[in-house]
N, C-alpha and C. Protein backbone atom coordinates (compact mmCIF):
# COMPACT_ATOMS: atom_id res chain seq x y z
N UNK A 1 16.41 -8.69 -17.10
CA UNK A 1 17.78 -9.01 -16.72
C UNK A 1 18.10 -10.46 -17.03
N UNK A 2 17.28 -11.09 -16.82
CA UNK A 2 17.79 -12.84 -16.78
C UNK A 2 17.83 -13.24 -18.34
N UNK A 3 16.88 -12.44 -19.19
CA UNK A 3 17.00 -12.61 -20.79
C UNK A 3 18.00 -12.29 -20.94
N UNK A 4 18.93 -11.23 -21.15
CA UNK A 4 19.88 -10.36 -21.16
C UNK A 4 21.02 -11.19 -20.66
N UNK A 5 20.75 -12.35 -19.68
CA UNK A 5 22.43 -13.06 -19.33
C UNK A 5 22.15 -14.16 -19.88
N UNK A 6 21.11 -14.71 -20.11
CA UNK A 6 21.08 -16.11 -20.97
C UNK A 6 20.98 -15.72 -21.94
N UNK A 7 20.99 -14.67 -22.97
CA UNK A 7 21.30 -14.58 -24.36
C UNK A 7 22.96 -14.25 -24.18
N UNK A 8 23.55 -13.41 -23.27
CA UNK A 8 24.85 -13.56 -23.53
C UNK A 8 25.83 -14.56 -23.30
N UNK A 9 25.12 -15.99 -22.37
CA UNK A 9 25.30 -16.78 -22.10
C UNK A 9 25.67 -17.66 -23.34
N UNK A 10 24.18 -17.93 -24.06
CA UNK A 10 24.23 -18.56 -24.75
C UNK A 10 24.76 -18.25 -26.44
N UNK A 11 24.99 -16.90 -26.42
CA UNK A 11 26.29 -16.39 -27.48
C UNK A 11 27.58 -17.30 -27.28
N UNK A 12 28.07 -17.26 -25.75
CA UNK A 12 29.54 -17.40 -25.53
C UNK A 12 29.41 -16.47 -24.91
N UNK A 13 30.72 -16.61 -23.64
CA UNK A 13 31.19 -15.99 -22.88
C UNK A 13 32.14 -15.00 -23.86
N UNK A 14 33.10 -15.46 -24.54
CA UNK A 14 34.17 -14.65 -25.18
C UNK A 14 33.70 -14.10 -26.55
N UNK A 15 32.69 -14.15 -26.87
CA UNK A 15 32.45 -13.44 -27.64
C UNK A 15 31.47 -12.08 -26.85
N UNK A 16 30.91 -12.20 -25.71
CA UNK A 16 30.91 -11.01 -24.84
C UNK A 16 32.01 -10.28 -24.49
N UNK A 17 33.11 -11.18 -23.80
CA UNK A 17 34.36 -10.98 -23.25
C UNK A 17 35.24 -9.77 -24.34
N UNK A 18 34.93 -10.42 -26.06
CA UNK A 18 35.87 -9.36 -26.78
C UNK A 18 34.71 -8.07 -27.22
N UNK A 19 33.25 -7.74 -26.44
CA UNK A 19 32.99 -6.78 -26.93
C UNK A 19 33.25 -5.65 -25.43
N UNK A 20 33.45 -6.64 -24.69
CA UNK A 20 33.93 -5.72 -23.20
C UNK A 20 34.98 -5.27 -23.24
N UNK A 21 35.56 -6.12 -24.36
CA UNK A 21 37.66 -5.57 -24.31
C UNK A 21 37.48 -4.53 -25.13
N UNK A 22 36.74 -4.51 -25.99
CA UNK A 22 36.87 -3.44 -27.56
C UNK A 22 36.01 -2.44 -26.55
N UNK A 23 35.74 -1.87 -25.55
CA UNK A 23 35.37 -0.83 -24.76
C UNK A 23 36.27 -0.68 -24.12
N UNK A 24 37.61 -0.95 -24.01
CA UNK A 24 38.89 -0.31 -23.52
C UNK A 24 38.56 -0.92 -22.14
N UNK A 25 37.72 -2.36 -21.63
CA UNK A 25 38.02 -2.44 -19.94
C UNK A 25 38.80 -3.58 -19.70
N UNK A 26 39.67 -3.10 -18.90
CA UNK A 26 40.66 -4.28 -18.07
C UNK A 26 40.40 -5.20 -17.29
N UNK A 27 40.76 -6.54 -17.68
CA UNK A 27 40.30 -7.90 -17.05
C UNK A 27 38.79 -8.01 -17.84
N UNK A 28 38.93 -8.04 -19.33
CA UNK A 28 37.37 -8.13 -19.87
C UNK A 28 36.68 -9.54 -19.82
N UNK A 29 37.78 -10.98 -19.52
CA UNK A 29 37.36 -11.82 -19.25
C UNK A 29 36.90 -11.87 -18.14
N UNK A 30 37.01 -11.64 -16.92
CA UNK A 30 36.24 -11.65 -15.51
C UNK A 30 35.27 -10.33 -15.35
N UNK A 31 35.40 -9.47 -16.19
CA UNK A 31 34.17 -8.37 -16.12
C UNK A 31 32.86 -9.39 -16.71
N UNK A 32 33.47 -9.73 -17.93
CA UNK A 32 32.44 -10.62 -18.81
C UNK A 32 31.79 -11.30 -17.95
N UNK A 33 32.44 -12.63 -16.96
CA UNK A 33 31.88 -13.28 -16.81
C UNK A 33 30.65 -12.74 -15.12
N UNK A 34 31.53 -11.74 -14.57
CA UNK A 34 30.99 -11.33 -13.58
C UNK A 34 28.95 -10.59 -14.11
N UNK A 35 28.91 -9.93 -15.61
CA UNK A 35 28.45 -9.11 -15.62
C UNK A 35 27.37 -10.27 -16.14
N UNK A 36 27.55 -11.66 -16.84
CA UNK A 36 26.44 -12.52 -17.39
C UNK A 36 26.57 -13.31 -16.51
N UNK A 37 26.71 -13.42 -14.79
CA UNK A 37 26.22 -13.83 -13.65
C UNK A 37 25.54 -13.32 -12.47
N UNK A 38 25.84 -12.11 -13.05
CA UNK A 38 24.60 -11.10 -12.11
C UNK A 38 23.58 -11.17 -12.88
N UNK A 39 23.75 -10.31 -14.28
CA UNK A 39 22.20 -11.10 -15.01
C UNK A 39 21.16 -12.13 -15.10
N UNK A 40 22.18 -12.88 -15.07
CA UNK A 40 21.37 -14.40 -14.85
C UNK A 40 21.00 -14.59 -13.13
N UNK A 41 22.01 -14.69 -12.54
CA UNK A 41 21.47 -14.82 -11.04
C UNK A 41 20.73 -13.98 -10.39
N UNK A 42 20.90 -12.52 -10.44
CA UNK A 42 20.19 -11.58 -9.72
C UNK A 42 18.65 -11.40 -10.96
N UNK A 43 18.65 -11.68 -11.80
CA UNK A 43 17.22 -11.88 -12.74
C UNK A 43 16.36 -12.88 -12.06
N UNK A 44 16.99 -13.93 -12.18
CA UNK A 44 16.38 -15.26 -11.73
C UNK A 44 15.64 -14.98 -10.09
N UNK A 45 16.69 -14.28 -9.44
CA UNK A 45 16.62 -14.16 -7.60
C UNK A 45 15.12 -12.63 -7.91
N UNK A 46 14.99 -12.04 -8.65
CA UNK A 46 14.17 -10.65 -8.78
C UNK A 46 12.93 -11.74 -9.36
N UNK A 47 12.80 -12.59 -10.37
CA UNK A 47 11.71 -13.47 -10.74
C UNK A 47 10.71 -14.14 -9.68
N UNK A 48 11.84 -14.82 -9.27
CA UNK A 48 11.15 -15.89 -8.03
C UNK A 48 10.70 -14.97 -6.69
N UNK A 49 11.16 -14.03 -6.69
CA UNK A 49 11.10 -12.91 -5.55
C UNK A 49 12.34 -13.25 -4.20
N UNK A 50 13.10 -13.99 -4.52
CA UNK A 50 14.20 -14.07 -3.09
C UNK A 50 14.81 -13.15 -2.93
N UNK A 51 15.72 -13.02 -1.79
CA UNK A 51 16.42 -12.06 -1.33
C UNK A 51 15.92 -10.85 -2.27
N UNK A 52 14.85 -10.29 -2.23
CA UNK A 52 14.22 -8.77 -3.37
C UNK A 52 15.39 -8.35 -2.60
N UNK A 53 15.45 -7.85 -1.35
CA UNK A 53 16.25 -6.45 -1.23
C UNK A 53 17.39 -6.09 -1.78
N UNK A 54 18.21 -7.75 -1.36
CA UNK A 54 19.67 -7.49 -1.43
C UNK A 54 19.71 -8.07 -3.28
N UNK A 55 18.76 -8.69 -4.00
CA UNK A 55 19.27 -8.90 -5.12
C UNK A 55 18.57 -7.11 -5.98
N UNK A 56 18.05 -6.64 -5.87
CA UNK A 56 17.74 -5.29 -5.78
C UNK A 56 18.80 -4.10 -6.19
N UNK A 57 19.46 -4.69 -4.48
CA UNK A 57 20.53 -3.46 -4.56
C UNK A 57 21.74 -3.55 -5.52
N UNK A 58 21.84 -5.38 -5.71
CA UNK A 58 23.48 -5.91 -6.38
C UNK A 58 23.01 -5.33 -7.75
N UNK A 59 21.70 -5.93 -8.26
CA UNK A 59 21.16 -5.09 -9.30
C UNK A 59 21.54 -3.84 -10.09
N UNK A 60 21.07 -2.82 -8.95
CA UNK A 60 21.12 -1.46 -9.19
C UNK A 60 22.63 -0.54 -9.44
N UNK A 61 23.51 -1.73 -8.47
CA UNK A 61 25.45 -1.70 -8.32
C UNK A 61 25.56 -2.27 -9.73
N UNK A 62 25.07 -2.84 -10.38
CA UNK A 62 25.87 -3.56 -11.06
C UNK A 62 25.06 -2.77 -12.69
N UNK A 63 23.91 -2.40 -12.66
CA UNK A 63 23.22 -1.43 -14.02
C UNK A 63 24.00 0.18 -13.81
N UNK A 64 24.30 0.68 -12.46
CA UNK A 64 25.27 1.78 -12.47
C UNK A 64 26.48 1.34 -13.32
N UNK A 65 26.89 0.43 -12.53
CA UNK A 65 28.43 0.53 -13.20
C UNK A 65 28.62 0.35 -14.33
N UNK A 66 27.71 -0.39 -15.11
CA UNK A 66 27.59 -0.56 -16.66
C UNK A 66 27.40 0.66 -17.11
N UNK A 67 26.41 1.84 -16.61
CA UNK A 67 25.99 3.49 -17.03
C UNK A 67 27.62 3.60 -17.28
N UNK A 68 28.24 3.36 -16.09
CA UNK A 68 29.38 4.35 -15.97
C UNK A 68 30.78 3.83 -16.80
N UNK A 69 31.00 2.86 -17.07
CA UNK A 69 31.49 2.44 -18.13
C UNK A 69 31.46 2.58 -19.77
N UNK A 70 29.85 2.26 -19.81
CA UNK A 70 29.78 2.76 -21.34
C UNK A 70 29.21 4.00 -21.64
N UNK A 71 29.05 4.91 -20.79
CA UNK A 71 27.98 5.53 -20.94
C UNK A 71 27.98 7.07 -19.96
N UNK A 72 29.23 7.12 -19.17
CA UNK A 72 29.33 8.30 -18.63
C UNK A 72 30.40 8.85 -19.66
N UNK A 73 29.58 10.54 -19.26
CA UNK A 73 30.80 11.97 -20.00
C UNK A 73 29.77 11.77 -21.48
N UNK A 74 29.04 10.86 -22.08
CA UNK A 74 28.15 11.25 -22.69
C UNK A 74 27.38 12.08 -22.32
N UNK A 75 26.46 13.48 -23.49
CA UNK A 75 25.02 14.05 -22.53
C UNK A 75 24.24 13.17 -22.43
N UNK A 76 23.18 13.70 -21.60
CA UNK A 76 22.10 12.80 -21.44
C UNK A 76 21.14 12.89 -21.89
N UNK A 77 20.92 14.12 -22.75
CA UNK A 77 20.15 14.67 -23.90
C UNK A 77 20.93 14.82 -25.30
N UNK A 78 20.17 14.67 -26.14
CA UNK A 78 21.09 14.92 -27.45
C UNK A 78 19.92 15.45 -28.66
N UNK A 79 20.52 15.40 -29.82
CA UNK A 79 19.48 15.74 -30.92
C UNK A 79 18.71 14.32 -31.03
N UNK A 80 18.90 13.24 -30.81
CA UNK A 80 18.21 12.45 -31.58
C UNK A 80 17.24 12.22 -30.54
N UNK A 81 15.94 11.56 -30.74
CA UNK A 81 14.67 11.02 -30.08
C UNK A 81 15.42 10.52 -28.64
N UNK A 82 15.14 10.33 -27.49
CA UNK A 82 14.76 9.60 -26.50
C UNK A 82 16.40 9.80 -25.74
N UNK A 83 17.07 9.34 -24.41
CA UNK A 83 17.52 9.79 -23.58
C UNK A 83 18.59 8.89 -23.78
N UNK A 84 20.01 9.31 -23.56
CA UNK A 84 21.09 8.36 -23.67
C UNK A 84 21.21 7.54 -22.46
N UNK A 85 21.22 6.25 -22.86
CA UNK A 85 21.51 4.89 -21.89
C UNK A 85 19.74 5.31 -21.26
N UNK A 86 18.94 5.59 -21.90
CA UNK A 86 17.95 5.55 -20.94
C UNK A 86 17.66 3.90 -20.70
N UNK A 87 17.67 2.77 -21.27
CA UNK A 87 17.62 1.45 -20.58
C UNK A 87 18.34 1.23 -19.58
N UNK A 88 19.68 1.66 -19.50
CA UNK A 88 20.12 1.40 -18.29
C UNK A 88 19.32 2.55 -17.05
N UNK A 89 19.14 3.73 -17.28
CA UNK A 89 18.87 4.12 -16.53
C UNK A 89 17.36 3.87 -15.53
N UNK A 90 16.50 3.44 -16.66
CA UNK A 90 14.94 2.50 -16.13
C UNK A 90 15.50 1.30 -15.38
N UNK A 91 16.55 0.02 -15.53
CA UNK A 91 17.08 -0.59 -14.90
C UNK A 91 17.50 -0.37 -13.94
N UNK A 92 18.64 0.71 -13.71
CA UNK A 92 18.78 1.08 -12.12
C UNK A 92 17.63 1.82 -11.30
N UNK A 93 16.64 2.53 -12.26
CA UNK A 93 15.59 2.72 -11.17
C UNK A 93 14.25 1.40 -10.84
N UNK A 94 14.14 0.41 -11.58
CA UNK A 94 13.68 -0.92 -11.37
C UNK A 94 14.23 -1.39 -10.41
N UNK A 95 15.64 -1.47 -10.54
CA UNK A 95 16.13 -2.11 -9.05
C UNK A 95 16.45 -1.31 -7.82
N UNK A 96 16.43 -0.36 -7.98
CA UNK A 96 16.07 0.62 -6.28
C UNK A 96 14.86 -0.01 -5.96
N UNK A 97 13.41 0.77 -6.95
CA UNK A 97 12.16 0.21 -6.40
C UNK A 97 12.10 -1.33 -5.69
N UNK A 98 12.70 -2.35 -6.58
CA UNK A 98 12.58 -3.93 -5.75
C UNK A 98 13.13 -3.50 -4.53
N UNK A 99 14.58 -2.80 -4.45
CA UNK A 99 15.05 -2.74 -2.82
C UNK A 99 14.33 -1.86 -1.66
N UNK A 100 13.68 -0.46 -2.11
CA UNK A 100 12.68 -0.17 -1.00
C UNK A 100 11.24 -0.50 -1.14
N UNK A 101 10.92 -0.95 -2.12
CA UNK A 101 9.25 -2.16 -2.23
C UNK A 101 9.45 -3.79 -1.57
N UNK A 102 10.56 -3.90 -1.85
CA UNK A 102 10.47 -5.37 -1.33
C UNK A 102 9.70 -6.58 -2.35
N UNK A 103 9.75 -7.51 -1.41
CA UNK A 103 8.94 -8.83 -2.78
C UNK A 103 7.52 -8.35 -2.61
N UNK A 104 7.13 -9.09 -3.78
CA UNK A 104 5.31 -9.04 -3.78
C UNK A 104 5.13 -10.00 -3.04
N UNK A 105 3.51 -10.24 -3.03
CA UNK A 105 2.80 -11.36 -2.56
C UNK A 105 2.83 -12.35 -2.98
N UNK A 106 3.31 -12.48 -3.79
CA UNK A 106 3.43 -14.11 -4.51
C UNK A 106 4.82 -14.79 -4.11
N UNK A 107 5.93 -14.07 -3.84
CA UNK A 107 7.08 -14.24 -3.94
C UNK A 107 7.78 -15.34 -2.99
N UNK A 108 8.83 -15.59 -2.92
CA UNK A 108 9.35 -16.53 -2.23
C UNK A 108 9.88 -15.94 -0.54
N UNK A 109 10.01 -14.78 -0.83
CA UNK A 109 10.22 -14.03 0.63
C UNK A 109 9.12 -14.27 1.61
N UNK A 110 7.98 -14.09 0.86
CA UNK A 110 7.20 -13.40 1.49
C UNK A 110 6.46 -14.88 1.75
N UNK A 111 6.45 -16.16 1.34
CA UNK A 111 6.05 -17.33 1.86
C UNK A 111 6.80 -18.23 2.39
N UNK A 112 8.46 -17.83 2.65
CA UNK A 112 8.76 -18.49 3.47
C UNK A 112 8.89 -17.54 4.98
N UNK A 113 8.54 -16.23 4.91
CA UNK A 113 8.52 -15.33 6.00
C UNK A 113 7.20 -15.95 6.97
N UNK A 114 6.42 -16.74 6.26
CA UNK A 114 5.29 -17.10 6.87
C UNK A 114 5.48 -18.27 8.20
């Protein structure tokens, strides 16, 4: 996730912004910027291990809604090799697991819980 917002970061915002518009969505400048600040922030917050649960769940809200934008009313099988949007779909199940696993042992939760 955090690769994924610092490469769209460091593209430009509006050159994300006009590939969100050319998908027919409204307000593509504040989708844009909303969608390469969860990346980056909720990546960064899943790295260090903070808030796992709740950056977890914003996670998992925020790899749905991308499914469902680019990627629903497609099948989910087709002729060609391997599963449509299956990256997004390993992503939203990555971020459930952080929200009912919680941080690891190394994490920042779990040493300032101490």
């Amino acid at each position: 996730m955090l690769v994924h917002g610092v490469q769209k970061l460091a593209s430009g915002h509006e050159a994300f912004a006009a590939s969100v518009a050319a998908m027919g969505v409204q307000k593509s400048d504040v989708v844009a910027w909303l969608v390469i600040a969860g990346e980056t922030g909720l990546g960064l917050l899943l790295v260090l291990g903070a808030f796992t649960r709740v950056a977890g769940f914003l996670a998992a809200v925020l790899y749905a809604s991308i499914w469902f934008v680019t990627e629903a009313g497609k099948p989910l099988l087709t002729d060609r090799p391997g599963v449509t949007a299956e990256l997004l779909i390993l992503y939203v199940a990555v971020s459930i697991a952080f929200m009912f696993l919680g941080p690891g042992a190394l994490s920042l939760d779990r040493r300032l819980s101490r």
